[in-house]
N, C-alpha and C. Protein backbone atom coordinates (compact mmCIF):
# COMPACT_ATOMS: atom_id res chain seq x y z
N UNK A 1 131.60 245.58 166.76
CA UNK A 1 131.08 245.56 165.40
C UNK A 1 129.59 245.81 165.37
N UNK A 2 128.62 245.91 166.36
CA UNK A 2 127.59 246.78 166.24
C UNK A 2 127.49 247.97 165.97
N UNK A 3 126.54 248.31 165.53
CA UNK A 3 126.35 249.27 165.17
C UNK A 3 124.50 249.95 165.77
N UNK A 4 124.12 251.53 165.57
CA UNK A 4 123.28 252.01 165.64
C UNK A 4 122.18 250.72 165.47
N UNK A 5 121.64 250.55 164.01
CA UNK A 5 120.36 250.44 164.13
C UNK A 5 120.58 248.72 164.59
N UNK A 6 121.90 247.92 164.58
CA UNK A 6 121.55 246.74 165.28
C UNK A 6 121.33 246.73 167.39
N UNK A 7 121.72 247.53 167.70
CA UNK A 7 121.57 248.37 168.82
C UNK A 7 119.73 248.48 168.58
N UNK A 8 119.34 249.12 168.29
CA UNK A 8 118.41 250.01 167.82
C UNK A 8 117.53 248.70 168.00
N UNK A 9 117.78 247.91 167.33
CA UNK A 9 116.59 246.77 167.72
C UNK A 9 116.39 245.97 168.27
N UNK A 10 117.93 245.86 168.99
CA UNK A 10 117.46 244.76 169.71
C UNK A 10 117.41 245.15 171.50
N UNK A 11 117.40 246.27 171.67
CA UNK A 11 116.79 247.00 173.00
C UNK A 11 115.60 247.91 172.66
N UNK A 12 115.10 247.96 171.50
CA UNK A 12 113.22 248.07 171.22
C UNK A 12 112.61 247.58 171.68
N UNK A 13 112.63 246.24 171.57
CA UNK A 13 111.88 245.06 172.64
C UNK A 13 111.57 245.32 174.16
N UNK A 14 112.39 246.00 174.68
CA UNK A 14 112.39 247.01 175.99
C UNK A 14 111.80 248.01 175.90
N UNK A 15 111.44 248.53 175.61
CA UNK A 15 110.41 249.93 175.39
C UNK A 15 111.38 251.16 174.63
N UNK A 16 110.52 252.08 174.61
CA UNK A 16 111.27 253.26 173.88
C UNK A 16 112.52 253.78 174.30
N UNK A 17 113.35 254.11 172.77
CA UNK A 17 114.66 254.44 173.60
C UNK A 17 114.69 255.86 172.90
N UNK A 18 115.17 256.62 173.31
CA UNK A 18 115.45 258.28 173.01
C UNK A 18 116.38 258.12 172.19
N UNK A 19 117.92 258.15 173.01
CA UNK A 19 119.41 258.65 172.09
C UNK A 19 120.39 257.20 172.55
N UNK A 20 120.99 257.07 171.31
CA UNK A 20 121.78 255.91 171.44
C UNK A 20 123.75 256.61 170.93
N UNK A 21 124.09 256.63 171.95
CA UNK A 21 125.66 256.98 171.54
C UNK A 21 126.86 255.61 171.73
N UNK A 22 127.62 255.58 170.54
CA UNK A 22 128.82 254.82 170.38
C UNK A 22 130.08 255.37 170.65
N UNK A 23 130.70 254.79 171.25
CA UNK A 23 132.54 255.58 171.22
C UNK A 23 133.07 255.25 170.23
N UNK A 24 133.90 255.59 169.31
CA UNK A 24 134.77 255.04 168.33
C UNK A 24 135.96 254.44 168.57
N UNK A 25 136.15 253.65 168.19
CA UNK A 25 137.70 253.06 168.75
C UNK A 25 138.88 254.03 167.87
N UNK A 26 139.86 253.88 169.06
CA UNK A 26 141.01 254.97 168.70
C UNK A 26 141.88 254.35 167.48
N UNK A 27 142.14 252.72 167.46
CA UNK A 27 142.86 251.95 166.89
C UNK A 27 142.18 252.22 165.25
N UNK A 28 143.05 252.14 164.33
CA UNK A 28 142.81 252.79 162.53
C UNK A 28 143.24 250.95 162.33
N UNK A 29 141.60 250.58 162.22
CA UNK A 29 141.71 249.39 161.56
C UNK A 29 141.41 249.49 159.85
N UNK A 30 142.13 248.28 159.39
CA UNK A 30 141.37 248.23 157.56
C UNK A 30 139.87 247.70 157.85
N UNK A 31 139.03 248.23 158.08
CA UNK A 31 137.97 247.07 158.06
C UNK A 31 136.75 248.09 157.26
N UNK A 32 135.85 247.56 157.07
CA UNK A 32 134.28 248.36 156.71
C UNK A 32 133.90 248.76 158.03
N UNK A 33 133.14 250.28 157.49
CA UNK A 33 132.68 250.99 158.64
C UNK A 33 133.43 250.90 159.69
N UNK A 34 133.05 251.90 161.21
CA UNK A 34 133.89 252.08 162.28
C UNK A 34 133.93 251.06 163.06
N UNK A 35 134.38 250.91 164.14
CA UNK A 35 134.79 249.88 165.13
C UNK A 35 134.57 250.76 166.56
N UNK A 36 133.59 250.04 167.75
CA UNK A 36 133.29 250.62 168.63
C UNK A 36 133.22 250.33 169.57
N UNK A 37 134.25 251.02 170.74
CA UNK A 37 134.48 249.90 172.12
C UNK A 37 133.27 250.12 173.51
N UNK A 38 132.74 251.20 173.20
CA UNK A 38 131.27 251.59 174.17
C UNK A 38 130.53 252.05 174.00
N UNK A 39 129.39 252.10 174.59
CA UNK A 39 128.18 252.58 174.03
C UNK A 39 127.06 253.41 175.26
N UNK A 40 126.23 254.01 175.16
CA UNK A 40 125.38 254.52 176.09
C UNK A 40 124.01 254.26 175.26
N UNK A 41 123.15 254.09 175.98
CA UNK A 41 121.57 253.78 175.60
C UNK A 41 120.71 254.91 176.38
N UNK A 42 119.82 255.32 175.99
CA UNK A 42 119.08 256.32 176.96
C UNK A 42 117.31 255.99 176.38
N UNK A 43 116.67 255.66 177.87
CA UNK A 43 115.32 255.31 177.50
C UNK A 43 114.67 256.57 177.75
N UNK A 44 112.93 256.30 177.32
CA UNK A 44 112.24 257.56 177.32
C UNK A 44 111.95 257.60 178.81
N UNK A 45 111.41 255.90 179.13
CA UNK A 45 111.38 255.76 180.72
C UNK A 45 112.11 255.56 181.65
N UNK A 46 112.33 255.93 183.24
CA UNK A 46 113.46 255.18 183.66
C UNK A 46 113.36 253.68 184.16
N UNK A 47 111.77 253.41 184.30
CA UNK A 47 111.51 252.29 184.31
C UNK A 47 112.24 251.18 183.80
N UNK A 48 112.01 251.35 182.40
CA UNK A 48 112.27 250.85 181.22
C UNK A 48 114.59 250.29 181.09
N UNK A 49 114.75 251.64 181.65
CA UNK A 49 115.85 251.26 181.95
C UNK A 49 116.50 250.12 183.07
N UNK A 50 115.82 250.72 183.92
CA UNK A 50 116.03 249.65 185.33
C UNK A 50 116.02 248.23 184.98
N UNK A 51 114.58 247.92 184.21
CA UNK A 51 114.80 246.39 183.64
C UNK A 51 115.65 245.84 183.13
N UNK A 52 116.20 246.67 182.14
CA UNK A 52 117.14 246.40 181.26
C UNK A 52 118.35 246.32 181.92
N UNK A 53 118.66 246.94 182.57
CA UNK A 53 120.02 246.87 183.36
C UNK A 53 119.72 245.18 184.31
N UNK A 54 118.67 245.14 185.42
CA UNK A 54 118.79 244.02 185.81
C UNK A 54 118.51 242.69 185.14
N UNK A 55 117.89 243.02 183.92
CA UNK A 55 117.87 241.70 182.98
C UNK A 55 119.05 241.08 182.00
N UNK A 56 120.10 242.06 181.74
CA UNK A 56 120.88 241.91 180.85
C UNK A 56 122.51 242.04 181.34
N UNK A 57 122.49 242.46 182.76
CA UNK A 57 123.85 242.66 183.63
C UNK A 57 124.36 241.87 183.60
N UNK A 58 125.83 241.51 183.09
CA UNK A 58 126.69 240.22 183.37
C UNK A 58 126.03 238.98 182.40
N UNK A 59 125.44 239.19 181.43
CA UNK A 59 124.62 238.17 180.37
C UNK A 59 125.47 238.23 179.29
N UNK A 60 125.57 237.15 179.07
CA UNK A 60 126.07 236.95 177.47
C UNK A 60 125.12 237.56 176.37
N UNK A 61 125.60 238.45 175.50
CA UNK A 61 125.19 238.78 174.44
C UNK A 61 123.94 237.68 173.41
N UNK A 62 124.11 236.72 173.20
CA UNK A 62 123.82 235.69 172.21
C UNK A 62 123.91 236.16 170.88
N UNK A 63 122.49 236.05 170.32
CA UNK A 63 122.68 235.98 169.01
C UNK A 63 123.13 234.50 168.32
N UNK A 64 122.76 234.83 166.95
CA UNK A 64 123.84 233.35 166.53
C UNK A 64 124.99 233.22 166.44
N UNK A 65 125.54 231.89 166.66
CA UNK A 65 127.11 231.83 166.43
C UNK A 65 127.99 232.44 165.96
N UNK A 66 127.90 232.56 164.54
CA UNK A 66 128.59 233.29 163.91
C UNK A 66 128.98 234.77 163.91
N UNK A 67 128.14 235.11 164.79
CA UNK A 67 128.60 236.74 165.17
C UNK A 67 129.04 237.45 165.62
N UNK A 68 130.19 238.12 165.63
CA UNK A 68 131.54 238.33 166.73
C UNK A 68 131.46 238.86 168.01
N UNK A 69 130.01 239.15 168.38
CA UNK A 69 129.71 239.29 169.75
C UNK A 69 128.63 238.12 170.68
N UNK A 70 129.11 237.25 169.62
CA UNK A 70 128.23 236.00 170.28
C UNK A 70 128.94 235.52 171.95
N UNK A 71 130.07 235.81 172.10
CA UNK A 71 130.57 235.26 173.79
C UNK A 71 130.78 236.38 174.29
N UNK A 72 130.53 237.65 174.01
CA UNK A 72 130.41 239.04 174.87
C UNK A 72 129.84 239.10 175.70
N UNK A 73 129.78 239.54 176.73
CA UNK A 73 128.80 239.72 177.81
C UNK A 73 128.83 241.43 177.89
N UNK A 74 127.56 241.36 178.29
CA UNK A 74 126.72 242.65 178.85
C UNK A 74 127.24 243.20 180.09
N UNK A 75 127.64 244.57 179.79
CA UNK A 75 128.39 245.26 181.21
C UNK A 75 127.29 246.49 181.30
N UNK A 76 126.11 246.18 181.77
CA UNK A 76 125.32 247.01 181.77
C UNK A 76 125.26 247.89 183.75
């Protein structure tokens, strides 16, 4: 249930990111907007990436409770 610009901000904090791509899920749910089972991130640096991968690998998502990727973890 993310989307672009919630993506979008909360790996800003990491430095610049170029192109952000979503997969769409194949499954035709009733819901608002699409539904998306993967994603790719692409930084300007590769620096920038490296961190991110070893800071966020195997991490729980957070966020607040209420948000359906609050017990997700990061398969970075």
């Amino acid at each position: 249930k993310m989307n672009v610009t919630i993506i979008r901000e909360y790996f800003d904090k990491f430095g610049e990111i170029g192109r952000i791509f979503l997969q769409p899920s194949e499954k035709k749910k009733k819901q608002r907007g699409p539904n998306f089972t993967e994603g790719w991130i692409e930084f300007k640096r590769k620096r920038d990436a490296k961190v991110v991968a070893k800071r966020l690998n195997n991490q729980q998502v957070n966020g607040r409770r209420r948000t359906p990727w609050y017990d997700e973890i990061w398969n970075i």
